[in-house]
Protein backbone atom coordinates (compact mmCIF):
# COMPACT_ATOMS: atom_id res chain seq x y z
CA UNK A 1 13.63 18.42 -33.26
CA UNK A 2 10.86 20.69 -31.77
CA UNK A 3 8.49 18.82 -29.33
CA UNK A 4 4.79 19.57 -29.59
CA UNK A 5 3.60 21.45 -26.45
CA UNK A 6 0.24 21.01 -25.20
CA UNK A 7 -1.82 23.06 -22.82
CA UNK A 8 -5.33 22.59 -21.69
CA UNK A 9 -7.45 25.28 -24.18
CA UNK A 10 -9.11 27.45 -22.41
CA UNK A 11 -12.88 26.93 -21.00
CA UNK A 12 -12.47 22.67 -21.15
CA UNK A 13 -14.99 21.68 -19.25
CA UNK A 14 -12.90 18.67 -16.77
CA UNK A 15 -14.50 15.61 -14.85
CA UNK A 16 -14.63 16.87 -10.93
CA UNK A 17 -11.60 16.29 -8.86
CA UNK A 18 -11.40 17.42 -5.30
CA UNK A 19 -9.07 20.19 -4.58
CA UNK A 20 -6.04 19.78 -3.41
CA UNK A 21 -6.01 15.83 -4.50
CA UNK A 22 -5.05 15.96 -8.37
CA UNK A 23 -1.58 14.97 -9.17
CA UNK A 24 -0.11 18.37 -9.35
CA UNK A 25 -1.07 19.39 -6.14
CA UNK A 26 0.17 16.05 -4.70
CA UNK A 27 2.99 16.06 -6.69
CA UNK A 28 4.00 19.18 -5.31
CA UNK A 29 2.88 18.71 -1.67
CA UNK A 30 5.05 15.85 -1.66
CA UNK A 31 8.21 17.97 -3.24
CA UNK A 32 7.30 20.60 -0.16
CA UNK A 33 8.36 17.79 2.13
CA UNK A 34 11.35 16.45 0.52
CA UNK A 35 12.35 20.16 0.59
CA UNK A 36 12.67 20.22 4.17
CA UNK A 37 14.73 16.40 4.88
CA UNK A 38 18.24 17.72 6.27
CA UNK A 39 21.20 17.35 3.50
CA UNK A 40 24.10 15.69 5.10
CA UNK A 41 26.11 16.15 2.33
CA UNK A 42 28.85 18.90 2.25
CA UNK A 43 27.04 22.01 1.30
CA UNK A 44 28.96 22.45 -2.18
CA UNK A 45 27.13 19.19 -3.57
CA UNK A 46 26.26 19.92 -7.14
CA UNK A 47 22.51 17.93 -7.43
CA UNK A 48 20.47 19.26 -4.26
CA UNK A 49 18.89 16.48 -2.34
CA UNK A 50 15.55 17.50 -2.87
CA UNK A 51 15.96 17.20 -7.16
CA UNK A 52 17.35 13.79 -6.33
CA UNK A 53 14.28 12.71 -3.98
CA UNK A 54 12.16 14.36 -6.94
CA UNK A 55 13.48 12.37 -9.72
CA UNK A 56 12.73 8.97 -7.73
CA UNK A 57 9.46 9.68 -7.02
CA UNK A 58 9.45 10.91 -10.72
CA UNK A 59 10.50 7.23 -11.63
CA UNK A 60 7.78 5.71 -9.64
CA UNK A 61 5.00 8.43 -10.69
CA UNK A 62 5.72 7.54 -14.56
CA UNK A 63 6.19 3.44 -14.11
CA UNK A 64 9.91 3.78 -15.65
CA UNK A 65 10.97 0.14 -15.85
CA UNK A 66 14.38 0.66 -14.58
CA UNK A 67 16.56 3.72 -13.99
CA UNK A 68 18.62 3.14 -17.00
CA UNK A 69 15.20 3.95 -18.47
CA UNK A 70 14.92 6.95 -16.74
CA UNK A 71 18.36 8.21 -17.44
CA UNK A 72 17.42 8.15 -20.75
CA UNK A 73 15.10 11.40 -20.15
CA UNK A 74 18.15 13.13 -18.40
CA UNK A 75 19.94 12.55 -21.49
CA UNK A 76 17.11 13.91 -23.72
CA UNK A 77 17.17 17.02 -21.75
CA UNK A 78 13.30 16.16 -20.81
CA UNK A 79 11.93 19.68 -19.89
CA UNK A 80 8.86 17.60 -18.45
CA UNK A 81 10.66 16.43 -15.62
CA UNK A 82 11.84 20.28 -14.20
CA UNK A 83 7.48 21.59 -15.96
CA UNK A 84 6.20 18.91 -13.89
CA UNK A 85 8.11 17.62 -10.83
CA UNK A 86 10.09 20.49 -10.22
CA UNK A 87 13.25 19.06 -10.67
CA UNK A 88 16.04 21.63 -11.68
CA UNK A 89 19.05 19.11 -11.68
CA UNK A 90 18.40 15.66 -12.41
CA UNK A 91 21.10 13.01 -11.26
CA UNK A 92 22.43 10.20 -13.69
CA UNK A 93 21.29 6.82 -12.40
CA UNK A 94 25.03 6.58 -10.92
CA UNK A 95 24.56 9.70 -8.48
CA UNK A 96 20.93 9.28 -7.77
CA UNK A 97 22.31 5.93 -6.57
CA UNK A 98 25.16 7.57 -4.15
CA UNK A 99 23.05 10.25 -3.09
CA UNK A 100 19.83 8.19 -1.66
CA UNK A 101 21.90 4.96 0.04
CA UNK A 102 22.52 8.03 2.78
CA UNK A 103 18.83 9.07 3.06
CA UNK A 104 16.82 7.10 5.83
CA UNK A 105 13.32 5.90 4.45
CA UNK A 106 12.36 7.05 7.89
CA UNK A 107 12.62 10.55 6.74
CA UNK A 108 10.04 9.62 3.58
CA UNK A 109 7.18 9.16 6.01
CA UNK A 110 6.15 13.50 6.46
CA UNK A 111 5.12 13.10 2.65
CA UNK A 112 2.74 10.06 3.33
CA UNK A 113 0.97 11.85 6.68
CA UNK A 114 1.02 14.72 4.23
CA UNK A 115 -1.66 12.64 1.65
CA UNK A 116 -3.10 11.51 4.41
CA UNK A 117 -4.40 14.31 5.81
CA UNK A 118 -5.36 16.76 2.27
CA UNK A 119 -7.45 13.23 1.74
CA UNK A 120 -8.87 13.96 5.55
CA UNK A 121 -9.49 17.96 4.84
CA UNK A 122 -11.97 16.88 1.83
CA UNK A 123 -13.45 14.39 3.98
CA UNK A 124 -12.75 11.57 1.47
CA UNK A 125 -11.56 9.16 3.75
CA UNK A 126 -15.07 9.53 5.73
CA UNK A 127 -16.80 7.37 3.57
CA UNK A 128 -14.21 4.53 3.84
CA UNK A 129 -15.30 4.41 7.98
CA UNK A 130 -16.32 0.82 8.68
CA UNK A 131 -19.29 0.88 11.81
CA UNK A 132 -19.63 4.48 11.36
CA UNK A 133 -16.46 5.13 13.63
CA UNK A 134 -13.49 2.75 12.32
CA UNK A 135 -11.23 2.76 9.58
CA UNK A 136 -9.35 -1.00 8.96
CA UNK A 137 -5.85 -1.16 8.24
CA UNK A 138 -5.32 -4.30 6.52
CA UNK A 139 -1.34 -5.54 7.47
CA UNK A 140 0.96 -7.75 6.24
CA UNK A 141 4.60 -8.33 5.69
CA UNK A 142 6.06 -8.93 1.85
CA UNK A 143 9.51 -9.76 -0.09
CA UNK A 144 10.84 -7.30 -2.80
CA UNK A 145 14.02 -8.25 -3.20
CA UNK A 146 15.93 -11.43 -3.24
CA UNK A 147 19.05 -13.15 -4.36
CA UNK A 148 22.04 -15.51 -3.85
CA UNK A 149 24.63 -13.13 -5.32
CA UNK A 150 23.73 -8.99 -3.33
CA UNK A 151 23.05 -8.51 -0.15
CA UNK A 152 24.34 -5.53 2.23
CA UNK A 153 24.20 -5.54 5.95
CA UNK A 154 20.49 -4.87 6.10
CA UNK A 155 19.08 -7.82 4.17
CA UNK A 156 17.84 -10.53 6.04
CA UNK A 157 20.05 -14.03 5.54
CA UNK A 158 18.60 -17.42 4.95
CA UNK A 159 20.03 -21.01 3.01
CA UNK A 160 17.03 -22.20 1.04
CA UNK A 161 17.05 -25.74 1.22
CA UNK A 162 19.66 -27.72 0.67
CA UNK A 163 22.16 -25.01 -0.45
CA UNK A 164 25.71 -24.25 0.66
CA UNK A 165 24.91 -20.82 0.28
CA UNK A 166 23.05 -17.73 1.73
CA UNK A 167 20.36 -16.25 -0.02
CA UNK A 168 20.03 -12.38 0.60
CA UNK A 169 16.72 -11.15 0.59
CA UNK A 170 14.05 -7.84 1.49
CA UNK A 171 10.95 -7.26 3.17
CA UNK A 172 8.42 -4.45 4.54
CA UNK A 173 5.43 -4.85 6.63
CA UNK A 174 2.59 -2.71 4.67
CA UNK A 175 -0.62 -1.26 5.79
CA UNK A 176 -3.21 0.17 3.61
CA UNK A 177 -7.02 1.48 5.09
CA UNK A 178 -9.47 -0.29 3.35
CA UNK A 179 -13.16 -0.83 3.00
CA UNK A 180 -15.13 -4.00 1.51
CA UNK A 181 -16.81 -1.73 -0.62
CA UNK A 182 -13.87 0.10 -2.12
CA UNK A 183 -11.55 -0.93 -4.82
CA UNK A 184 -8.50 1.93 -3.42
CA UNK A 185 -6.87 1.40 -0.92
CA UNK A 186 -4.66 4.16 1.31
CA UNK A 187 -1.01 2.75 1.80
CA UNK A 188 0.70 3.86 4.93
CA UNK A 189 4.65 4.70 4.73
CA UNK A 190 5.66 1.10 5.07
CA UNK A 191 8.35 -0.14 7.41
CA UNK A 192 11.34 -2.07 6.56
CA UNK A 193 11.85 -5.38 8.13
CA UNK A 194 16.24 -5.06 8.37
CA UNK A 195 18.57 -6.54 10.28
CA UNK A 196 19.32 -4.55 13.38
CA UNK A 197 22.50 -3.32 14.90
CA UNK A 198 24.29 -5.52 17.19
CA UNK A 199 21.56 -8.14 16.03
CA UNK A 200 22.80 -11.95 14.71
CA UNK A 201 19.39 -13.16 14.19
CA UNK A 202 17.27 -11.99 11.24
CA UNK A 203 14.38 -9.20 12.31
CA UNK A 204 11.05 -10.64 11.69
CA UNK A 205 7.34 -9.96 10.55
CA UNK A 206 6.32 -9.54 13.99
CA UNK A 207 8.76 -6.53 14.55
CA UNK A 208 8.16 -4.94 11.82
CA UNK A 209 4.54 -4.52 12.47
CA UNK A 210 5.78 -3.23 16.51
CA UNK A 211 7.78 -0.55 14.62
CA UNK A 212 4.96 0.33 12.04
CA UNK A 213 2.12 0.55 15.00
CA UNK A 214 4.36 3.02 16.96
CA UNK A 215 5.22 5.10 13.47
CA UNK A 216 1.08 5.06 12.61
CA UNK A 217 -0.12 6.03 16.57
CA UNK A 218 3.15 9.00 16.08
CA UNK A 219 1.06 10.15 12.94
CA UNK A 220 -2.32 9.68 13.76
CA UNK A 221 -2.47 9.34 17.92
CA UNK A 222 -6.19 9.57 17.55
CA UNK A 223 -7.40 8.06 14.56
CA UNK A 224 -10.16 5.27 15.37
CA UNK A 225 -8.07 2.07 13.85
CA UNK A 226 -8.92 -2.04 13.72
CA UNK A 227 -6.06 -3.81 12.29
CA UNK A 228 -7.11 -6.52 10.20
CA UNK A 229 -4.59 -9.58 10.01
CA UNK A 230 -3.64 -12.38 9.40
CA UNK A 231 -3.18 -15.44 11.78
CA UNK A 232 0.68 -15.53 12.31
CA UNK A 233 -0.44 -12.20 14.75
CA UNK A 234 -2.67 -13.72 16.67
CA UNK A 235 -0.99 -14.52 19.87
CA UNK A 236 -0.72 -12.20 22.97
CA UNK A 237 2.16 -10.29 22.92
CA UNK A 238 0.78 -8.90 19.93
CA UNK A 239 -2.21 -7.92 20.98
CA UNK A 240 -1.00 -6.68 23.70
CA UNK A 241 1.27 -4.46 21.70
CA UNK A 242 -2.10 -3.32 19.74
CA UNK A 243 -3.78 -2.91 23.17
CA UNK A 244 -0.85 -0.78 24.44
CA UNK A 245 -1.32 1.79 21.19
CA UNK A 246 -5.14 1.72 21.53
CA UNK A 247 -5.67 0.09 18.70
CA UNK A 248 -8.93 -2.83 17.75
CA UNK A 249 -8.02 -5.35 15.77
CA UNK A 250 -9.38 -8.73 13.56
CA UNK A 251 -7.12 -11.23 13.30
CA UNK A 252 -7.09 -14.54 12.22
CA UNK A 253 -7.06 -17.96 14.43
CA UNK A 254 -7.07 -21.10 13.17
CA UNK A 255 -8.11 -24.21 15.22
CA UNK A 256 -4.40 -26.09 14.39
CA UNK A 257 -2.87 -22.65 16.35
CA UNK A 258 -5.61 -22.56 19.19
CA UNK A 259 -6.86 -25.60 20.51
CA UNK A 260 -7.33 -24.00 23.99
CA UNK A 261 -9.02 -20.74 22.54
CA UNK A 262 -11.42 -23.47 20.36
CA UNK A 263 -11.98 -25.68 23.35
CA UNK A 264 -13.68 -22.59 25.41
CA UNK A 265 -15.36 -21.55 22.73
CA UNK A 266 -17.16 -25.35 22.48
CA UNK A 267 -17.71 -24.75 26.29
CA UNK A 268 -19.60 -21.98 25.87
CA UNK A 269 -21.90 -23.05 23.22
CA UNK A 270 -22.21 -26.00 25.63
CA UNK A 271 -23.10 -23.67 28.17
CA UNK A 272 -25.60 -22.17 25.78
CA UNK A 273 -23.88 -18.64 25.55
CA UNK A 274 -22.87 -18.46 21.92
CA UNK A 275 -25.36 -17.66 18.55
CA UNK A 276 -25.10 -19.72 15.90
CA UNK A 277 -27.05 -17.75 12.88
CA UNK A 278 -27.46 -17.95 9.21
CA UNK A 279 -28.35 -15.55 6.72
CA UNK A 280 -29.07 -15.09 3.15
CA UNK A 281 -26.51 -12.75 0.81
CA UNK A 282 -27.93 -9.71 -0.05
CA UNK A 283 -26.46 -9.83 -3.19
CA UNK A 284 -26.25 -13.50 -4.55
CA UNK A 285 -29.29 -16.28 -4.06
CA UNK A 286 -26.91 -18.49 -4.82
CA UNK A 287 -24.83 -17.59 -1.37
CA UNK A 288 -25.66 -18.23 2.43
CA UNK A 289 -23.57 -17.08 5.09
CA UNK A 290 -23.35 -18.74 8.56
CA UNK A 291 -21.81 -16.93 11.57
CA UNK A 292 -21.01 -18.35 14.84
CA UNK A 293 -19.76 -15.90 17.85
CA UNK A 294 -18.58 -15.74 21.57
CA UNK A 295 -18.08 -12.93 23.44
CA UNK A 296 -15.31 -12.72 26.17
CA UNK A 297 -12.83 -15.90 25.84
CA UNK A 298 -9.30 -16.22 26.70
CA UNK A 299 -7.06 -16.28 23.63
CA UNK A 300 -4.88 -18.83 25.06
CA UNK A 301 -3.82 -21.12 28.29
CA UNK A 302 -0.69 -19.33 29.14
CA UNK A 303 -2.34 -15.73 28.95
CA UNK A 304 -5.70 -16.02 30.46
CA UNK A 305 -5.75 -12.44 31.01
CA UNK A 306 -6.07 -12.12 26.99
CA UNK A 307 -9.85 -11.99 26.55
CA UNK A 308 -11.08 -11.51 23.21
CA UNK A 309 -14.32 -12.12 21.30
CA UNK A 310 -14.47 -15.15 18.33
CA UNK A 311 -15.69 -15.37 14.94
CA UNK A 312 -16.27 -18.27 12.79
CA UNK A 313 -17.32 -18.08 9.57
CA UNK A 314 -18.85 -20.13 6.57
CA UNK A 315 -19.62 -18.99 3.40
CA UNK A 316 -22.11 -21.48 1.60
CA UNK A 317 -22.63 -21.94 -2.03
CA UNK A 318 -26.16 -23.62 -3.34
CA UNK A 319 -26.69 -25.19 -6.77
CA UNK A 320 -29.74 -25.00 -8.52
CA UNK A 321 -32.05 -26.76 -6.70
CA UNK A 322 -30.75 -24.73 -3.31
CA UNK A 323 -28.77 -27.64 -1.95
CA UNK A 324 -25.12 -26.80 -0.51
CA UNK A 325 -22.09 -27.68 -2.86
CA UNK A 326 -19.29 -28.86 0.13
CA UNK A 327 -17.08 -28.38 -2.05
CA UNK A 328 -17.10 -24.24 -3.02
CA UNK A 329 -17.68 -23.91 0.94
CA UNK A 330 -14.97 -21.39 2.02
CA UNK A 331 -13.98 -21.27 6.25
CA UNK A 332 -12.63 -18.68 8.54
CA UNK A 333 -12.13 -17.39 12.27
CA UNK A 334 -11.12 -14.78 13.86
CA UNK A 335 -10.43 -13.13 17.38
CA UNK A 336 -11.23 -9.56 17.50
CA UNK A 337 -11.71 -7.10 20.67
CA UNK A 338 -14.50 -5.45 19.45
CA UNK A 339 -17.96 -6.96 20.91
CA UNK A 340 -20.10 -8.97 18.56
CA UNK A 341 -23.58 -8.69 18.46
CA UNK A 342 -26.03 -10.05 15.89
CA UNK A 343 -26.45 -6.59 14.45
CA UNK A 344 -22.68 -6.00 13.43
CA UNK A 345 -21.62 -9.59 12.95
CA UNK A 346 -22.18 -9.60 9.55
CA UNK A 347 -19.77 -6.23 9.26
CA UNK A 348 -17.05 -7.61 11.38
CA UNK A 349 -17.27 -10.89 9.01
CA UNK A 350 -16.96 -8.49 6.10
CA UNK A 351 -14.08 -6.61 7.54
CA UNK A 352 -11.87 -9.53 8.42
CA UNK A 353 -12.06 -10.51 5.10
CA UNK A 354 -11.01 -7.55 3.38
CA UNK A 355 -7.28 -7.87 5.11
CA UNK A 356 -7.20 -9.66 1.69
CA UNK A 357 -6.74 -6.49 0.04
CA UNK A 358 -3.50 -5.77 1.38
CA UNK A 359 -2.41 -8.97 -0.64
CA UNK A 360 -4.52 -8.45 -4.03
CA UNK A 361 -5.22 -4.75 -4.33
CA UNK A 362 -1.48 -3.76 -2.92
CA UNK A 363 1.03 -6.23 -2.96
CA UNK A 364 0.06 -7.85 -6.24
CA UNK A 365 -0.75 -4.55 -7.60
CA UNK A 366 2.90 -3.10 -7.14
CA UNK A 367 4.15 -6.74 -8.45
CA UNK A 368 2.08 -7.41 -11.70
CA UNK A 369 0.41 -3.92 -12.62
CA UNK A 370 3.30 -2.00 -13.57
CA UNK A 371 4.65 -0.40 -10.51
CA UNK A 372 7.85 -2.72 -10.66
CA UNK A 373 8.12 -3.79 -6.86
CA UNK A 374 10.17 -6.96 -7.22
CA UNK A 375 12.57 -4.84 -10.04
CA UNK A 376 16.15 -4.43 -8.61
CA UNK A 377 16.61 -0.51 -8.90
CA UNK A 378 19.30 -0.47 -6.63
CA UNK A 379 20.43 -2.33 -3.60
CA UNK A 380 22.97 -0.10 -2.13
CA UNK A 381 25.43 -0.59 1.44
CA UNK A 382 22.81 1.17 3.56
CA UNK A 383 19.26 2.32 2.74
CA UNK A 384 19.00 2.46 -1.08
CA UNK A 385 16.49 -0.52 -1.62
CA UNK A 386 14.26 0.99 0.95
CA UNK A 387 14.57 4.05 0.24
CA UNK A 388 13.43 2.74 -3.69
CA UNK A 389 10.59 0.85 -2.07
CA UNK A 390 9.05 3.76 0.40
CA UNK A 391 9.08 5.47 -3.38
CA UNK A 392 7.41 3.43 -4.98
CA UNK A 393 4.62 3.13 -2.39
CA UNK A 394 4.41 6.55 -1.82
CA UNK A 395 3.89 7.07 -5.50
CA UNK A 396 0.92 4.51 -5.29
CA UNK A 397 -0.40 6.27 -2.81
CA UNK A 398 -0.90 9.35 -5.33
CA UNK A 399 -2.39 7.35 -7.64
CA UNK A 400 -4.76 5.91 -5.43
CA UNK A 401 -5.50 9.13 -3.84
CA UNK A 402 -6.18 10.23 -7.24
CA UNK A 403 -8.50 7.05 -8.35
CA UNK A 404 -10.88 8.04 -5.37
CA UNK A 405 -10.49 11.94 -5.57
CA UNK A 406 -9.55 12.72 -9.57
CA UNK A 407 -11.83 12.75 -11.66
CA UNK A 408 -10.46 13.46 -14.62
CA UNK A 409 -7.87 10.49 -13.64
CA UNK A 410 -10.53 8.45 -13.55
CA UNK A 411 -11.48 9.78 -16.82
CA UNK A 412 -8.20 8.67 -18.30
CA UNK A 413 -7.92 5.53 -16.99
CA UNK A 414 -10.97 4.61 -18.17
CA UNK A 415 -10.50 5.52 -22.13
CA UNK A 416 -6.64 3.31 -21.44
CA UNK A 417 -8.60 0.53 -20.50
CA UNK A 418 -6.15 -0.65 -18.15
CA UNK A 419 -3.92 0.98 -15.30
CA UNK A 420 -0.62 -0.99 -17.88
CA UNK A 421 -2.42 0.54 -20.69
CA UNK A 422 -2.51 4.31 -18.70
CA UNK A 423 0.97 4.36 -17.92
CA UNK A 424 2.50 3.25 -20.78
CA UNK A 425 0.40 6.38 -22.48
CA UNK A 426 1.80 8.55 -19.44
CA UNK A 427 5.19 7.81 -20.28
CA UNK A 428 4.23 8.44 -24.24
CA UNK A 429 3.22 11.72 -23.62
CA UNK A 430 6.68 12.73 -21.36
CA UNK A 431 8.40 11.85 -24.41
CA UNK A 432 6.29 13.04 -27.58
CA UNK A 433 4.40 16.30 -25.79
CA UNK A 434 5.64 19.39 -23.65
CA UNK A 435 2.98 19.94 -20.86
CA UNK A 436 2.80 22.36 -18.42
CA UNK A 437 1.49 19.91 -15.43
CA UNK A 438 0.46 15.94 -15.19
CA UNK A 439 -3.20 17.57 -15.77
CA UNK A 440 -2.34 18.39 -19.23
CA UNK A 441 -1.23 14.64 -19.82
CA UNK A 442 -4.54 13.07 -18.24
CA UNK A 443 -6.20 15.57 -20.28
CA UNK A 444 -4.25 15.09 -23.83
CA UNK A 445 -5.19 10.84 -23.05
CA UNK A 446 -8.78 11.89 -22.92
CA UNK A 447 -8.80 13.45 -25.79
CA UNK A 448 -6.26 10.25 -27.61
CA UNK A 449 -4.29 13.26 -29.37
CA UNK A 450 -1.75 11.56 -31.11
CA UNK A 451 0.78 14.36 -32.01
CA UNK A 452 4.44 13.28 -33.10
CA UNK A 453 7.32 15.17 -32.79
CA UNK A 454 8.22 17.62 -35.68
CA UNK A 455 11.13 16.28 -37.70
CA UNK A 456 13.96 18.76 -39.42
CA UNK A 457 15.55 18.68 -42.20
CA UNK A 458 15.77 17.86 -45.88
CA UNK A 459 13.98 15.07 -47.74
């Protein structure tokens, strides 16, 4: 069989992508980093590390459903996966396996500062900066891996209730930069939440974040940051942790956690030094939105030195005749160290809501749209899982990068319909079409050729 090769004809005219942020670029900017993590392998290993970093990134880039799947391609002799990815020697599913439960996710993380800062050099991320200044990183920890059967040293040990038996399970603290008025949002290498050395009792949430603040201030010491998150992080010592790596943050408090923090706030409106304000929504008649703030109250009793600035926040729906419906009334608060004024407030409010997106635009996205988060690829002895997770994040990243920056992404997505729709048409064209770069596959979707490959033979 002969398989159809398609190149972009000459003199196309192409929807406008930025340079340097279309998948081949990024595709091979991150290859130029894997190129340079140290091999400790002896130096006669047959499948160089970087073509086995390559072909998991090249699972996550093309959605493969498992690495069964992808073995397949190996075993077609793809000549996509060496045109596109580079890849000169691709691993069965057995070595790629061996070879990455020795890599340290940790050594991943070049490839996401990489993104980061092509994104910065078009000044794309500019228009994401919340009060003219910020940018919010929206945090959170997540499971991607659980079970009552695996588990390795790293995984973190619990009995669900009323079991004899451990469950094994794995989690990351994310972070994404996000914007209330974007749909993308920028993932951040995300940081394992393992058991530690020498450790008995299981790391936690809060750790994880410690660890991922001191890995984002290592990679961006000067970046102007608020993390956005939710209330298990709002007591002191993380703030002060947040504090100690100059960094603002929103974070969620909730009356039931703060009764002090709630009581001083009710003293000060006492005392007549709060606002209490309501305001129509710019965008809905059928919305009101009431803001209450204090400036400069102690987050709790035992840390009076902890002074941060509340929010509280109700968004108010009105029927038809413009009286309130109780029931579609939504409620929030928040502590936050940046100063609230009557100007921003409405911001701020705005911004701690978006931590959502870390939940629906990330998290759910890598779960249910067909990036395969929760899929077992590969647990491992040592790093495998993680190092299978950082993929698949990083390879969202790409695609994000390219949903902002690409047009001619954009261009494909939309005539798929769907991202599910895109990437099962991605993985089409690997297997019915010979292209010379991922641009000729966005390109060939466009167009909805439908080319088969040419059969041989008699009949």
């Amino acid at each position: 069989m002969k398989t159809p090769t398609y190149k972009i004809p000459q003199g196309t005219e192409l929807p406008r992508t930025i340079k340097y942020l279309n998948a081949d670029e990024l595709i091979g900017q991150v290859r130029s980093v894997f190129a340079k993590v140290k091999d400790i392998r002896a130096g006669n290993a047959r499948i160089p590390l970087v073509d086995a970093l390559m072909s998991a990134f090249a699972v996550f880039c093309l959605k493969d459903p498992s690495l069964l799947a992808f073995d397949q391609r190996r075993m077609d002799g793809d000549p996509n996966l060496k045109r596109v990815f580079g890849i000169e020697h691709v691993p069965c599913d057995t070595q790629l396996r061996e070879i990455l439960d020795a890599v340290s996710p940790d050594l991943l993380r070049p490839a996401f500062k990489k993104v980061f800062s092509l994104m910065q050099r078009a000044k794309k991320l500019e228009q994401m900066r919340f009060l003219g200044k910020y940018y919010l990183v929206s945090a959170d920890g997540t499971e991607y891996f659980y079970s009552t059967k695996l588990g390795n040293d790293a995984c973190l040990v619990k009995k669900p209730g009323g079991a004899k038996d451990p469950a094994y399970h794995a989690q990351f603290f994310g972070a994404c930069i996000v914007h209330p008025d974007f749909r993308e949002v920028i993932p951040l290498c995300p940081m394992p939440i393992v058991n530690q050395d020498g450790v008995t009792k299981n790391d936690s949430e809060q750790v994880g974040a410690k660890r991922l603040m001191r890995c984002f201030r290592q990679d961006h010491p000067h970046l102007p940051t608020v993390f956005v998150e939710d209330a298990l992080h709002s007591n002191a010592p993380h703030i002060r942790d947040l504090q100690s790596h100059n960094l603002e943050f929103i974070i969620g408090a909730k009356e039931s956690d703060h009764a002090y923090l709630y009581r001083k706030v009710f003293e000060e409106e006492q005392a007549g030094r709060s606002t209490d304000l309501t305001i129509s929504d710019p965008d809905d008649p059928k919305k009101k939105h009431r803001l209450f703030f204090v400036n400069g109250v102690p987050l709790n009793k035992s840390n009076p030195d902890v002074i941060v600035n509340f929010l509280e926040y109700w968004e108010i729906h009105l029927d038809d005749d413009g009286e309130e419906i109780d029931e579609k009334e939504k409620h929030f608060g928040w502590v936050t160290s940046l100063e609230i004024t009557e100007e921003n407030v409405y911001e701020i409010m705005r911004a701690g809501r978006s931590r959502w997106k870390i939940e629906n635009e990330t998290f759910n996205t890598l779960k249910n749209q067909g990036y395969h988060l929760e899929h077992n690829f590969g647990l491992g002895q040592k790093y495998l899982s993680q190092v299978f997770m950082t993929m698949t994040m990083l390879a969202f990243l790409v695609d994000q990068a390219q949903q902002l920056c690409c047009g001619l992404f954009r261009a494909a997505w939309e005539k798929s319909k769907s991202k599910r729709a895109l990437w099962e048409k991605v993985r089409a064209a690997f297997i019915w079409l010979e292209v010379d770069s991922m641009r000729g596959v966005f390109q060939a979707i466009c167009e909805g050729r439908r080319q088969k490959r040419q059969r041989t033979g008699s009949g």
